[in-house]
Protein backbone atom coordinates (compact mmCIF):
# COMPACT_ATOMS: atom_id res chain seq x y z
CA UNK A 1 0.00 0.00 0.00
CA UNK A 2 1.07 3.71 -0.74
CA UNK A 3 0.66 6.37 1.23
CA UNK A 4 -0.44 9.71 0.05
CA UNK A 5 0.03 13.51 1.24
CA UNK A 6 -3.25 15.69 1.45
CA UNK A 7 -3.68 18.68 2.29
CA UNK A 8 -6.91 20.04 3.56
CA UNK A 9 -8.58 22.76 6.07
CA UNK A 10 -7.80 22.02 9.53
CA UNK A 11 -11.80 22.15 10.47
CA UNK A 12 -12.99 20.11 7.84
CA UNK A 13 -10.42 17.20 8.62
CA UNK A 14 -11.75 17.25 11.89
CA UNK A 15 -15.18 17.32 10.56
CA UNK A 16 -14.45 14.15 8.84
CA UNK A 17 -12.76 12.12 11.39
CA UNK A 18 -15.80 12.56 13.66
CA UNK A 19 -18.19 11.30 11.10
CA UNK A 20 -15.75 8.61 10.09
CA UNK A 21 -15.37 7.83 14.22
CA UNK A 22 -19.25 7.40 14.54
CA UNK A 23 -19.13 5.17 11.58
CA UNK A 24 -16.65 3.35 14.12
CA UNK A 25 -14.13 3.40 11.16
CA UNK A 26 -11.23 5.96 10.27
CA UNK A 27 -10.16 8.65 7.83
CA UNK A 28 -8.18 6.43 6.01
CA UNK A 29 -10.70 3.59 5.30
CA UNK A 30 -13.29 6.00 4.42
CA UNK A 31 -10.72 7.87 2.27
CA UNK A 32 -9.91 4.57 0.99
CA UNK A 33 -13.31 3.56 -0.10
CA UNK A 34 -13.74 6.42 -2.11
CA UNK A 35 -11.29 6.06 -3.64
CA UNK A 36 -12.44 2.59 -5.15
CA UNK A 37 -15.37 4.08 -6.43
CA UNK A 38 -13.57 6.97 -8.09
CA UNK A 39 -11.77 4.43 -9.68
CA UNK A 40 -14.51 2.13 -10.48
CA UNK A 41 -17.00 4.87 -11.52
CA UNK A 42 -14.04 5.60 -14.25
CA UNK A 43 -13.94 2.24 -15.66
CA UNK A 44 -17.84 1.93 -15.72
CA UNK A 45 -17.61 5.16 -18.05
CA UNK A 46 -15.23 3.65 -20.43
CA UNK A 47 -17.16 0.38 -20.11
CA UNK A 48 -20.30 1.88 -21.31
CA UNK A 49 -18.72 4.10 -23.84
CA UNK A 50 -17.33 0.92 -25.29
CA UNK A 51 -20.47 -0.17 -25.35
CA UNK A 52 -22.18 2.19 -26.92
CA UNK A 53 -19.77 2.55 -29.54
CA UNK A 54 -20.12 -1.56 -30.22
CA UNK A 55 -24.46 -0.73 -30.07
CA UNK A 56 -23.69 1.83 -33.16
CA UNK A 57 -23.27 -1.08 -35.18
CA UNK A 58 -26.12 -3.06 -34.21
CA UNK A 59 -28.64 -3.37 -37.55
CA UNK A 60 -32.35 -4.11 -36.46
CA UNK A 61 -33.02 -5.61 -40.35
CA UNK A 62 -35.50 -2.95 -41.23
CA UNK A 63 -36.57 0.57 -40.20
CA UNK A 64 -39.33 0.63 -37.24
CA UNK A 65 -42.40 2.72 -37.53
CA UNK A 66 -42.88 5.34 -34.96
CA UNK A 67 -46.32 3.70 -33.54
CA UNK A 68 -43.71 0.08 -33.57
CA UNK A 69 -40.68 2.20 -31.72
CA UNK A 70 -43.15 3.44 -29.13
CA UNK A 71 -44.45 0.18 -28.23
CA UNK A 72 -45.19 -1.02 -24.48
């Protein structure tokens, strides 16, 4: 594991290590866990942009009406 330098108001660090203490957890695991889902929400992007980009392609075999598109 690496550790990282932040730098940050001295009030709202404290703010955050009393929410993180009634979460019974600490400033690092919380800053931990967001950091995952920075990282994750990142690859979801480029997941779905890959995915939409593969969808371009996708031919139906004809063109749909509009009353057939908006279908229930």
């Amino acid at each position: 594991m690496k550790n990282v330098t932040l730098s940050a108001d001295d009030d709202l660090i404290e703010k955050a290590r009393t929410i993180a203490r009634t979460k019974r957890t600490t400033l690092n695991a919380e800053f931990r866990e967001w950091l995952a889902q920075f990282a994750a929400t990142e690859a979801g992007a480029q997941n779905f942009d890959a995915l939409m980009n593969e969808l371009r392609t996708v031919e139906a075999g004809r063109r749909f009406s509009r009353d057939e598109m908006n279908e229930r």
